[in-house]
N, C-alpha and C. Protein backbone atom coordinates (compact mmCIF):
# COMPACT_ATOMS: atom_id res chain seq x y z
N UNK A 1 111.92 107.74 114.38
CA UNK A 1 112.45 107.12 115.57
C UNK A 1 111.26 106.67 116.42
N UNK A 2 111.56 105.49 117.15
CA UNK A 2 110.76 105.08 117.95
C UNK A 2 110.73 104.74 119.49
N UNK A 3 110.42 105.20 120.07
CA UNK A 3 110.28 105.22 121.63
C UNK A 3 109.30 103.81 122.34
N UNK A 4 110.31 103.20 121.99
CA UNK A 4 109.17 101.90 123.29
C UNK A 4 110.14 100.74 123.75
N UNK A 5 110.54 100.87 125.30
CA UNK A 5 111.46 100.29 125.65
C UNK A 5 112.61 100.68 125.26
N UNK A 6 113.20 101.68 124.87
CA UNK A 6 114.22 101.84 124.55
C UNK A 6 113.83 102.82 122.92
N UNK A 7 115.14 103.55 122.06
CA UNK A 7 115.09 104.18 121.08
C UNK A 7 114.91 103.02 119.76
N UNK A 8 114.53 102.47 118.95
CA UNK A 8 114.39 102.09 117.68
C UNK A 8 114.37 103.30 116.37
N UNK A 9 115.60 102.73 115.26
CA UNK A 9 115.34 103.64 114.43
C UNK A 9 114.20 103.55 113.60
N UNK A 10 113.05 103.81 112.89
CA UNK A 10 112.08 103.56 111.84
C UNK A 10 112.45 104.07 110.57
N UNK A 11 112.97 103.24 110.08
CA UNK A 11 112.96 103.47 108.43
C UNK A 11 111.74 104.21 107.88
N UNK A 12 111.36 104.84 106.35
CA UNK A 12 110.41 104.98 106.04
C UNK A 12 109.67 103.31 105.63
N UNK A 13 108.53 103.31 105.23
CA UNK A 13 107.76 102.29 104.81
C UNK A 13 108.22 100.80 105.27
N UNK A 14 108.50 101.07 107.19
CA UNK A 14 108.08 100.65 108.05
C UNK A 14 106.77 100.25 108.85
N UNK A 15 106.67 99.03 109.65
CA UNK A 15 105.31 98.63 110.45
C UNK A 15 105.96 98.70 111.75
N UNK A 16 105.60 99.30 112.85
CA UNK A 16 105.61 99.13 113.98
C UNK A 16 104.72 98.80 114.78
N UNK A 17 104.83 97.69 115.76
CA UNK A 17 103.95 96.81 116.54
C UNK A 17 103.92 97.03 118.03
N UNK A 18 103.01 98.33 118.04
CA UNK A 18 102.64 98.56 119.44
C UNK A 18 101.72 97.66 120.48
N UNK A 19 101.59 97.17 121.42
CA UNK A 19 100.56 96.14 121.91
C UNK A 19 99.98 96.89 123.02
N UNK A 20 98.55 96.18 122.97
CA UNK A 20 97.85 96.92 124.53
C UNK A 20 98.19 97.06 125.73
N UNK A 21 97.96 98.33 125.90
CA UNK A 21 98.69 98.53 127.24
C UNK A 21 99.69 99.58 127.17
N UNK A 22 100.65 98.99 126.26
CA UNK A 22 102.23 100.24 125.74
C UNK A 22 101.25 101.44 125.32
N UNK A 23 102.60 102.03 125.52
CA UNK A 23 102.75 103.37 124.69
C UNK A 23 103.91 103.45 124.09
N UNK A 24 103.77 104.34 122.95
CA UNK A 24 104.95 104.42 122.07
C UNK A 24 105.12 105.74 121.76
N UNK A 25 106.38 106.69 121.55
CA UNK A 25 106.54 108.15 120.59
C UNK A 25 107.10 108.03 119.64
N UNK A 26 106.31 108.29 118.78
CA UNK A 26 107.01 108.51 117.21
C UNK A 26 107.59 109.61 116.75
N UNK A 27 109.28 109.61 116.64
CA UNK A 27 109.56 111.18 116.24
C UNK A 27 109.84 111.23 114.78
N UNK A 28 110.19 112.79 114.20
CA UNK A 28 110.89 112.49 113.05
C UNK A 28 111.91 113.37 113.08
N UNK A 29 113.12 112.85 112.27
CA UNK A 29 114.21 113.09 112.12
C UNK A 29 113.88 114.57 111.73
N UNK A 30 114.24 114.59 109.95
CA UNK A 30 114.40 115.67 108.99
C UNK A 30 112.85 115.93 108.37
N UNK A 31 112.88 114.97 107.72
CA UNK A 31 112.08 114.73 106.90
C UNK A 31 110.44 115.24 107.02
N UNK A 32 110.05 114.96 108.65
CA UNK A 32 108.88 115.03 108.69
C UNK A 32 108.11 113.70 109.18
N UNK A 33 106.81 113.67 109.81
CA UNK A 33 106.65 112.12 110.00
C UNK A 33 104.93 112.13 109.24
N UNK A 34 105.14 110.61 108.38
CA UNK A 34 103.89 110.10 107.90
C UNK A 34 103.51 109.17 108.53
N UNK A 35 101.94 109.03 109.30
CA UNK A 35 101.99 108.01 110.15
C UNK A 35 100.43 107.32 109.80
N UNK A 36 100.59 106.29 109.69
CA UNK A 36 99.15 105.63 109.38
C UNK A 36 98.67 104.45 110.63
N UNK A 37 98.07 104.73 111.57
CA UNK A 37 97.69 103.67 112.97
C UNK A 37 96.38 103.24 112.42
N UNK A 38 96.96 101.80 113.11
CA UNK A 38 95.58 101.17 113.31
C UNK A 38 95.38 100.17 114.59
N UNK A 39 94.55 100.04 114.24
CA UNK A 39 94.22 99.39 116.25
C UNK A 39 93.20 98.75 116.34
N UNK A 40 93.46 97.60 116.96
CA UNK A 40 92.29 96.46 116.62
C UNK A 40 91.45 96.46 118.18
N UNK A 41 90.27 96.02 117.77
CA UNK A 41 90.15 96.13 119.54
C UNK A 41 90.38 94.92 119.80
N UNK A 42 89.94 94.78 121.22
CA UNK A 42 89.86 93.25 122.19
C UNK A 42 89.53 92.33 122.05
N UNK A 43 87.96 92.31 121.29
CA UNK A 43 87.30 91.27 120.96
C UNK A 43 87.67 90.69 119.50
N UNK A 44 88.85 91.13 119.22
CA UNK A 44 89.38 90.59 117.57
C UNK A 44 89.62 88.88 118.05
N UNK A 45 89.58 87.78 117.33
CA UNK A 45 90.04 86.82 117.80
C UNK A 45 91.64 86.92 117.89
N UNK A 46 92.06 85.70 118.43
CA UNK A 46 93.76 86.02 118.67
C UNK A 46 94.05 84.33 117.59
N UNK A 47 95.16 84.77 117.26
CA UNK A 47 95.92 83.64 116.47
C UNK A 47 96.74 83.49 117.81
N UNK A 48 97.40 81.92 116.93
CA UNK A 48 98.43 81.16 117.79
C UNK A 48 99.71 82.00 117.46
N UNK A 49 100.42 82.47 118.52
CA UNK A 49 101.75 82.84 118.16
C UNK A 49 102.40 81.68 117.07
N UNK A 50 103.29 82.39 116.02
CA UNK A 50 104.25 81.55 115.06
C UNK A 50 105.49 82.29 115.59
N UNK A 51 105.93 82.71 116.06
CA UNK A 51 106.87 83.48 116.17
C UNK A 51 107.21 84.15 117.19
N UNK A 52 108.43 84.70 117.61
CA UNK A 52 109.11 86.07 118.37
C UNK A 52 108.60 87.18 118.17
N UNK A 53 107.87 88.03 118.89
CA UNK A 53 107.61 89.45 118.58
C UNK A 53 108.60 90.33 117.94
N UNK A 54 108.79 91.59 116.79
CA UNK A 54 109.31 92.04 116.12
C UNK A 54 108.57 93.57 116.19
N UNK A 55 109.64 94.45 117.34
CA UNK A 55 108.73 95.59 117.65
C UNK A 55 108.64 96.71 116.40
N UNK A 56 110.01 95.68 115.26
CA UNK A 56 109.82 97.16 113.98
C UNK A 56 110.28 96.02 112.74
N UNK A 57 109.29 96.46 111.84
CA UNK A 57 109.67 95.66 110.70
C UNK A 57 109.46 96.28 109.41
N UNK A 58 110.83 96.48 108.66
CA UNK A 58 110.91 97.71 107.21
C UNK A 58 110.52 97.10 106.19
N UNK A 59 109.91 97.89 105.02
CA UNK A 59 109.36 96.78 104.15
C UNK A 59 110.23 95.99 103.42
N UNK A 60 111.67 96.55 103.38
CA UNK A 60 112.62 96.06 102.85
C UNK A 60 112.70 94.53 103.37
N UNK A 61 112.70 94.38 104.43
CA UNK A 61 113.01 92.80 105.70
C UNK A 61 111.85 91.89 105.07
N UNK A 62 110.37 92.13 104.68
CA UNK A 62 109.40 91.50 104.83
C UNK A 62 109.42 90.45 103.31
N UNK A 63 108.97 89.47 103.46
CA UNK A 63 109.88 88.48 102.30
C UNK A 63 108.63 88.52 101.39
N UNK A 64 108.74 88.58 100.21
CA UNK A 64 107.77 88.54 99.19
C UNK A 64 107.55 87.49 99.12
N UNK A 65 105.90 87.27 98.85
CA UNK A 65 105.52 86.25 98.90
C UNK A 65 104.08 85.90 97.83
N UNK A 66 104.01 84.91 96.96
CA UNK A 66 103.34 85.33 95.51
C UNK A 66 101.79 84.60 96.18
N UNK A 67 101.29 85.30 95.30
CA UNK A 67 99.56 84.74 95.39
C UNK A 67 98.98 84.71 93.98
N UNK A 68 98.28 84.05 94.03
CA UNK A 68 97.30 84.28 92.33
C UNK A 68 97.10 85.49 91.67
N UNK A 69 97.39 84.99 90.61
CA UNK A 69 96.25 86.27 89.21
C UNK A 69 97.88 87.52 89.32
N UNK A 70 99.06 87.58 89.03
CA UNK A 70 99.64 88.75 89.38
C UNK A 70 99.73 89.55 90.53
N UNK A 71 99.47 89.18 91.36
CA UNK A 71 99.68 89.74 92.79
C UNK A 71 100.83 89.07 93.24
N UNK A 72 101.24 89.41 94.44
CA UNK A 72 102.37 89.07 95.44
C UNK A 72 102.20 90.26 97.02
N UNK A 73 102.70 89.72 97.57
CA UNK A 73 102.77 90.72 98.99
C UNK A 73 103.51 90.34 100.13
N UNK A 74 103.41 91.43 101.03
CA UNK A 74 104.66 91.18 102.31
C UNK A 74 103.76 91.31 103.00
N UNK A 75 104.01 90.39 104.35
CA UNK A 75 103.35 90.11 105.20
C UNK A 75 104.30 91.38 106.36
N UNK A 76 104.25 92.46 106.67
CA UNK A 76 104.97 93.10 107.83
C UNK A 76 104.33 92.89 109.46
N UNK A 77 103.17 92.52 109.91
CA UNK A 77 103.10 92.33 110.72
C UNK A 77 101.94 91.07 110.91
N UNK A 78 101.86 90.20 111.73
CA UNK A 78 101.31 89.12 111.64
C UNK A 78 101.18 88.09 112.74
N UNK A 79 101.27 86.71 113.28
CA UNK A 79 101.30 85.40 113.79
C UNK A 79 102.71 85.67 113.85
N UNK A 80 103.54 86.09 112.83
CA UNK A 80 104.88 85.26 112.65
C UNK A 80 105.49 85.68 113.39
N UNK A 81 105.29 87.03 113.37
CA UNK A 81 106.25 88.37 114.09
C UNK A 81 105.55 89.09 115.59
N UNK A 82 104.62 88.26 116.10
CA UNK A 82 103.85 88.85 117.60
C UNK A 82 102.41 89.36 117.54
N UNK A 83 102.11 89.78 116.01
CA UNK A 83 100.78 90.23 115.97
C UNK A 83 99.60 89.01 115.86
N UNK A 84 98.74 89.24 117.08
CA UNK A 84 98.22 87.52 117.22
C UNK A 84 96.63 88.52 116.54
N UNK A 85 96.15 89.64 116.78
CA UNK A 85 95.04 90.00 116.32
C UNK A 85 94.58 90.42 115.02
N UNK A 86 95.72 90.66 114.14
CA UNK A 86 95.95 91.09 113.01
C UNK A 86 96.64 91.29 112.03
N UNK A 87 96.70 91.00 110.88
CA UNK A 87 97.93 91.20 110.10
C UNK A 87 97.69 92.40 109.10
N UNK A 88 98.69 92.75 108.98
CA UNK A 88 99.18 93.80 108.27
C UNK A 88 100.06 93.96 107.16
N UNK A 89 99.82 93.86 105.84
CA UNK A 89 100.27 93.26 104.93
C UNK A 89 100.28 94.32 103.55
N UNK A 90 101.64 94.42 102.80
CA UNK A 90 101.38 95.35 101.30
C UNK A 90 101.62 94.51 100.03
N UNK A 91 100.06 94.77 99.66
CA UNK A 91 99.73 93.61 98.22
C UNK A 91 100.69 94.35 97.66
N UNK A 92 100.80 93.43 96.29
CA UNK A 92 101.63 94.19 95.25
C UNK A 92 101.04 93.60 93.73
N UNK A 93 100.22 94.74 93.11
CA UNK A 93 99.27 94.35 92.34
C UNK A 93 99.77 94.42 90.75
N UNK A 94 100.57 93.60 90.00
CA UNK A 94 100.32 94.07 88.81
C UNK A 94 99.67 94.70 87.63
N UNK A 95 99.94 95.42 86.75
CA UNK A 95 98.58 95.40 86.02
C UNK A 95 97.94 94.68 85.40
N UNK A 96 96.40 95.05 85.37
CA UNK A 96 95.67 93.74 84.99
C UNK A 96 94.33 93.99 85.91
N UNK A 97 93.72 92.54 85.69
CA UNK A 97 92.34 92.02 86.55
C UNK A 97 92.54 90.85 87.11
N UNK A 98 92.07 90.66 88.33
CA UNK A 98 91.87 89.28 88.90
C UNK A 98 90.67 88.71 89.00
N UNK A 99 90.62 87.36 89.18
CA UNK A 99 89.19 87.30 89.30
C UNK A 99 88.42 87.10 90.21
N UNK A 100 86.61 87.14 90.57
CA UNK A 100 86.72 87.71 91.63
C UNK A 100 86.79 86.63 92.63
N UNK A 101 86.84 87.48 93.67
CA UNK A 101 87.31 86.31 95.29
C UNK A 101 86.72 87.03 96.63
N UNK A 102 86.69 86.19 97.20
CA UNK A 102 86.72 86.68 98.60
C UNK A 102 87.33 86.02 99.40
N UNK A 103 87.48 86.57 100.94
CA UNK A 103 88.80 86.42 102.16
C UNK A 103 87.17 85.84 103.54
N UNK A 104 87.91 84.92 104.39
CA UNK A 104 87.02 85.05 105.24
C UNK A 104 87.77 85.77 106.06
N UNK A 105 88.03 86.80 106.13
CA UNK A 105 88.39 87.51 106.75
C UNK A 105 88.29 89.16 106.81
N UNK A 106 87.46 90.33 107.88
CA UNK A 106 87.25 91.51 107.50
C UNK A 106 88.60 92.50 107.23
N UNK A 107 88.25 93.01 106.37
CA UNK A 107 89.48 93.75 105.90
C UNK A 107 89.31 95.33 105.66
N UNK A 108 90.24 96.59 105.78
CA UNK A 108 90.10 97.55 105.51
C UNK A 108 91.80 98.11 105.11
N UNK A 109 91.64 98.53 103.26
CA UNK A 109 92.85 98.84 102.72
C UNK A 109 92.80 100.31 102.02
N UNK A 110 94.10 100.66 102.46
CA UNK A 110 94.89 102.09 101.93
C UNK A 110 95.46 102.49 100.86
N UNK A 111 95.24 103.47 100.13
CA UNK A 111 95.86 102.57 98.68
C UNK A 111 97.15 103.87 98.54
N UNK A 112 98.22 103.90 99.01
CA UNK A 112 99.34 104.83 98.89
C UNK A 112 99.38 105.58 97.41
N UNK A 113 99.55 104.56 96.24
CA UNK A 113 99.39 105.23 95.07
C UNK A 113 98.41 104.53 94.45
N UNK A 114 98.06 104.84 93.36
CA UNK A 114 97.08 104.42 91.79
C UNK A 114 97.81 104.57 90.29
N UNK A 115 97.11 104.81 89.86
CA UNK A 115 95.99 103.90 89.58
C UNK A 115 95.60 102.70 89.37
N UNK A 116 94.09 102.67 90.00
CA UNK A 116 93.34 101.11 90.19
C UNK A 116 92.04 101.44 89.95
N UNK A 117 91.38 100.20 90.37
CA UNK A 117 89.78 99.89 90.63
C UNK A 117 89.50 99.25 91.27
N UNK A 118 88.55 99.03 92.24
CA UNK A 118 88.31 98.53 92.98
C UNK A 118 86.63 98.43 92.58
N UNK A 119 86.46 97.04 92.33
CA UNK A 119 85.13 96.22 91.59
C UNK A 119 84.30 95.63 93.41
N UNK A 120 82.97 95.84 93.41
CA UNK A 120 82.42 95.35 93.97
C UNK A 120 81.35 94.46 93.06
N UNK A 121 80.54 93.35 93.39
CA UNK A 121 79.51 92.76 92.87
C UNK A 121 78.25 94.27 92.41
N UNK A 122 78.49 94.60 93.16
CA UNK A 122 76.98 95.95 92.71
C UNK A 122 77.32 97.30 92.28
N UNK A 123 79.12 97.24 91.83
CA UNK A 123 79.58 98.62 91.29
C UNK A 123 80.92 98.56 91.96
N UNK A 124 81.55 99.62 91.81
CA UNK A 124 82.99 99.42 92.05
C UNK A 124 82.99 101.41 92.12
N UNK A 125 84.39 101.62 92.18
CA UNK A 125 84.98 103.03 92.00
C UNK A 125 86.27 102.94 92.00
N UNK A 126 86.74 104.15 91.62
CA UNK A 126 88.55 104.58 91.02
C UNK A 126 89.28 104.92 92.11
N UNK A 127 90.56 103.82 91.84
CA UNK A 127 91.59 104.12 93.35
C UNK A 127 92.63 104.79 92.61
N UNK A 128 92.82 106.02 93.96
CA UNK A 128 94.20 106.90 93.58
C UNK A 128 94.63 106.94 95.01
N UNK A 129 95.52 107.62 94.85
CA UNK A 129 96.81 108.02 96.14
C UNK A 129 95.71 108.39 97.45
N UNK A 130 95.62 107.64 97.99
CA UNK A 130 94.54 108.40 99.35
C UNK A 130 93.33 107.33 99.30
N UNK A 131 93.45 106.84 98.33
CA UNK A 131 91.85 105.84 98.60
C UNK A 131 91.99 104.96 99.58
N UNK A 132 90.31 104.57 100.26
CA UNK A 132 90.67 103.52 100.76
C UNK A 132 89.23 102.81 100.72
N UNK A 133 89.01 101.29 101.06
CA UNK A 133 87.86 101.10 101.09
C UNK A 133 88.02 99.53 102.36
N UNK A 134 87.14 99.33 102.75
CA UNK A 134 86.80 97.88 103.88
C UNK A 134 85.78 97.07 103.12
N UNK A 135 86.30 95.92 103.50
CA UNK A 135 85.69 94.34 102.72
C UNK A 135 84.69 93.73 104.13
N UNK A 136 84.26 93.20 104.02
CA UNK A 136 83.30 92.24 104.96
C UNK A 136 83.99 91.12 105.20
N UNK A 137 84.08 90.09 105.77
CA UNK A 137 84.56 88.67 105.43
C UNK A 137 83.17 88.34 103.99
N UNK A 138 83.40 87.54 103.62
CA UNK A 138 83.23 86.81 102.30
C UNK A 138 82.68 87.70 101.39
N UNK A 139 83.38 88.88 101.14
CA UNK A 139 82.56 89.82 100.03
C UNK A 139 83.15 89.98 98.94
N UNK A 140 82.58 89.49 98.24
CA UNK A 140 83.15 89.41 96.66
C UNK A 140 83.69 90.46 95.60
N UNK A 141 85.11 90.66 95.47
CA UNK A 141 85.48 91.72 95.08
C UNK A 141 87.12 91.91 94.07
N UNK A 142 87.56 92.32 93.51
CA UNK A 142 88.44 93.03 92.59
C UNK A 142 88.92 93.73 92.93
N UNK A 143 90.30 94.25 92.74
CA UNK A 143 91.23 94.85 92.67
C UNK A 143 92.11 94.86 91.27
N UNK A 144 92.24 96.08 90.46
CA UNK A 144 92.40 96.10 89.09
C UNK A 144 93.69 97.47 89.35
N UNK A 145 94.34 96.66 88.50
CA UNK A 145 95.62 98.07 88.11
C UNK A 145 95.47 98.28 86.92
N UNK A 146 94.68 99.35 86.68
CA UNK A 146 94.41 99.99 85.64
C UNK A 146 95.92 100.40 85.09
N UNK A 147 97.17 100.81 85.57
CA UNK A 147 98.33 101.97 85.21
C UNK A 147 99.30 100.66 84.82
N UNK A 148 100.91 100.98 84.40
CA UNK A 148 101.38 100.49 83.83
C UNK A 148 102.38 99.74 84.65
N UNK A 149 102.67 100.07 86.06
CA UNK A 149 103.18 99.86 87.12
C UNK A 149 102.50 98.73 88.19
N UNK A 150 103.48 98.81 89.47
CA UNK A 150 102.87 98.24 90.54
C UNK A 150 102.06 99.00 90.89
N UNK A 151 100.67 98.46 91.74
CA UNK A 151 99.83 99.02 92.05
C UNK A 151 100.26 98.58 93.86
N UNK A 152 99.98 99.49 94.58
CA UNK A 152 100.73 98.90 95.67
C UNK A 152 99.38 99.11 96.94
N UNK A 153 98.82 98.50 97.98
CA UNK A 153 97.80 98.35 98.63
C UNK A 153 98.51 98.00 100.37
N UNK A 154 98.12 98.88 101.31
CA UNK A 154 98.36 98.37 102.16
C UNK A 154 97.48 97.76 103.08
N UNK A 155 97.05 97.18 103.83
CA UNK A 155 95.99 96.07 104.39
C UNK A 155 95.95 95.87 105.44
N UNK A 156 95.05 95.51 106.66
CA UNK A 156 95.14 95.14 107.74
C UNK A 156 93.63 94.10 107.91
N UNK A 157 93.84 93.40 108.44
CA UNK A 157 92.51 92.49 108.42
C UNK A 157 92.79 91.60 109.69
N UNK A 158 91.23 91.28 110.17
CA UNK A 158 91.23 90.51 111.23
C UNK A 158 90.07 89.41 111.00
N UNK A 159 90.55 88.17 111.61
CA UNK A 159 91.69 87.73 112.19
C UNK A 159 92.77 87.71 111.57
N UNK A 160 94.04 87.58 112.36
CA UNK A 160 95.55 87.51 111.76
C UNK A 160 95.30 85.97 110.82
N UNK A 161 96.14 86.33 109.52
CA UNK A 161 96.42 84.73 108.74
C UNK A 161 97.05 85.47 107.52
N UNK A 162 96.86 84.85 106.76
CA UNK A 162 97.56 84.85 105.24
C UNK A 162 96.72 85.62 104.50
N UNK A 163 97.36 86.61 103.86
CA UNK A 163 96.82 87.59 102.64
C UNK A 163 96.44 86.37 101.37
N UNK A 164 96.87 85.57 101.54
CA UNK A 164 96.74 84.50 100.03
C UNK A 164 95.41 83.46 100.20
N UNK A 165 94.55 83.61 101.42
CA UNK A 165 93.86 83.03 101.62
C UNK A 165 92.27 83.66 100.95
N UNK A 166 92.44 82.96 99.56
CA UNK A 166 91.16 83.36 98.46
C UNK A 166 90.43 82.25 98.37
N UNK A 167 89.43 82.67 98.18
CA UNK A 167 88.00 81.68 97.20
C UNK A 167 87.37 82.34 96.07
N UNK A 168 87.30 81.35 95.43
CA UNK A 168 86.63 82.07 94.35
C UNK A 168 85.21 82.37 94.38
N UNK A 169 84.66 83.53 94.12
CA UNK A 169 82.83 83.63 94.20
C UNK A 169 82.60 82.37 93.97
N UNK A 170 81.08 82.45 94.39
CA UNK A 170 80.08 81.04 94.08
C UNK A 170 80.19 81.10 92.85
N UNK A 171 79.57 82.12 92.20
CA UNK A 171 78.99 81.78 90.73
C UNK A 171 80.33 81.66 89.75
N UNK A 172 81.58 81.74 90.34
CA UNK A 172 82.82 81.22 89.64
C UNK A 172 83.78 79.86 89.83
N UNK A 173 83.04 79.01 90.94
CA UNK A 173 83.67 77.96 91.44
C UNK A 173 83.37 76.83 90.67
């Protein structure tokens, strides 16, 4: 449950969009509460609003949306929905390799389950349930689902824009 302006229910594997200034209480029902915050500061640039603010958005609501190499992802918080500093987004990685790319945009991702890999240009390491690692803007890198399943990644990066916004390395263009 959510406390801001009024009660909101929160589904599990929900985004909620607190803004500066608010405060919010997060309760839990039965179950217990899992909570993952993040918080951008001030000096993040701001996108152009696309949209009505959306103080709760379940992952169920968030529309799949495909990108290269076996991936796809939901955009849950963003431009579209009020978030002008950041978006917040869960890849959805098939198995496999992609090739490599980079975002101009800095990024830092959570990895709920595994198995994966996560390839840098100068070495890489093994993603499981709890990993996480941060990208630079233009840093050249991989994401591999080693397992037989979705590999599932959750994301936040600033500035706010599109998770689908890749380049390919130099030495692959």
């Amino acid at each position: 449950m959510l406390a801001l302006e009024g009660t909101t229910p929160l589904a599990l594997r929900s985004a909620a969009l607190v803004l500066a200034g608010e405060s919010a209480v997060m309760t839990a029902e039965t179950d217990g509460l899992a909570l993952l915050a993040a918080s951008v500061g001030p000096g993040a640039d701001r996108h152009v609003p696309l949209g009505a603010r959306e103080v709760v958005v379940p992952f169920a609501a968030a529309a799949d949306h495909g990108a290269a190499e076996r991936r796809s992802f939901r955009i849950l918080l963003g431009p579209h929905n009020g978030s002008t500093r950041a978006t917040m987004f869960v890849g959805l990685v098939r198995p496999g390799k992609a090739s490599l790319h980079y975002h101009l945009y800095g990024e830092i991702v959570w990895t709920p389950s595994g198995p994966g890999r996560f390839h840098l240009a100068d070495g890489g390491e093994e993603l499981r349930a709890g990993s996480s690692f941060r990208l630079r803007p233009r840093q050249p890198h991989v994401v591999e689902n080693t397992g037989t399943g979705v590999l599932e990644l959750l994301g936040v990066f600033t500035p706010a824009g599109s998770p689908s916004a890749a380049y390919l390395a130099p030495d692959l263009a």
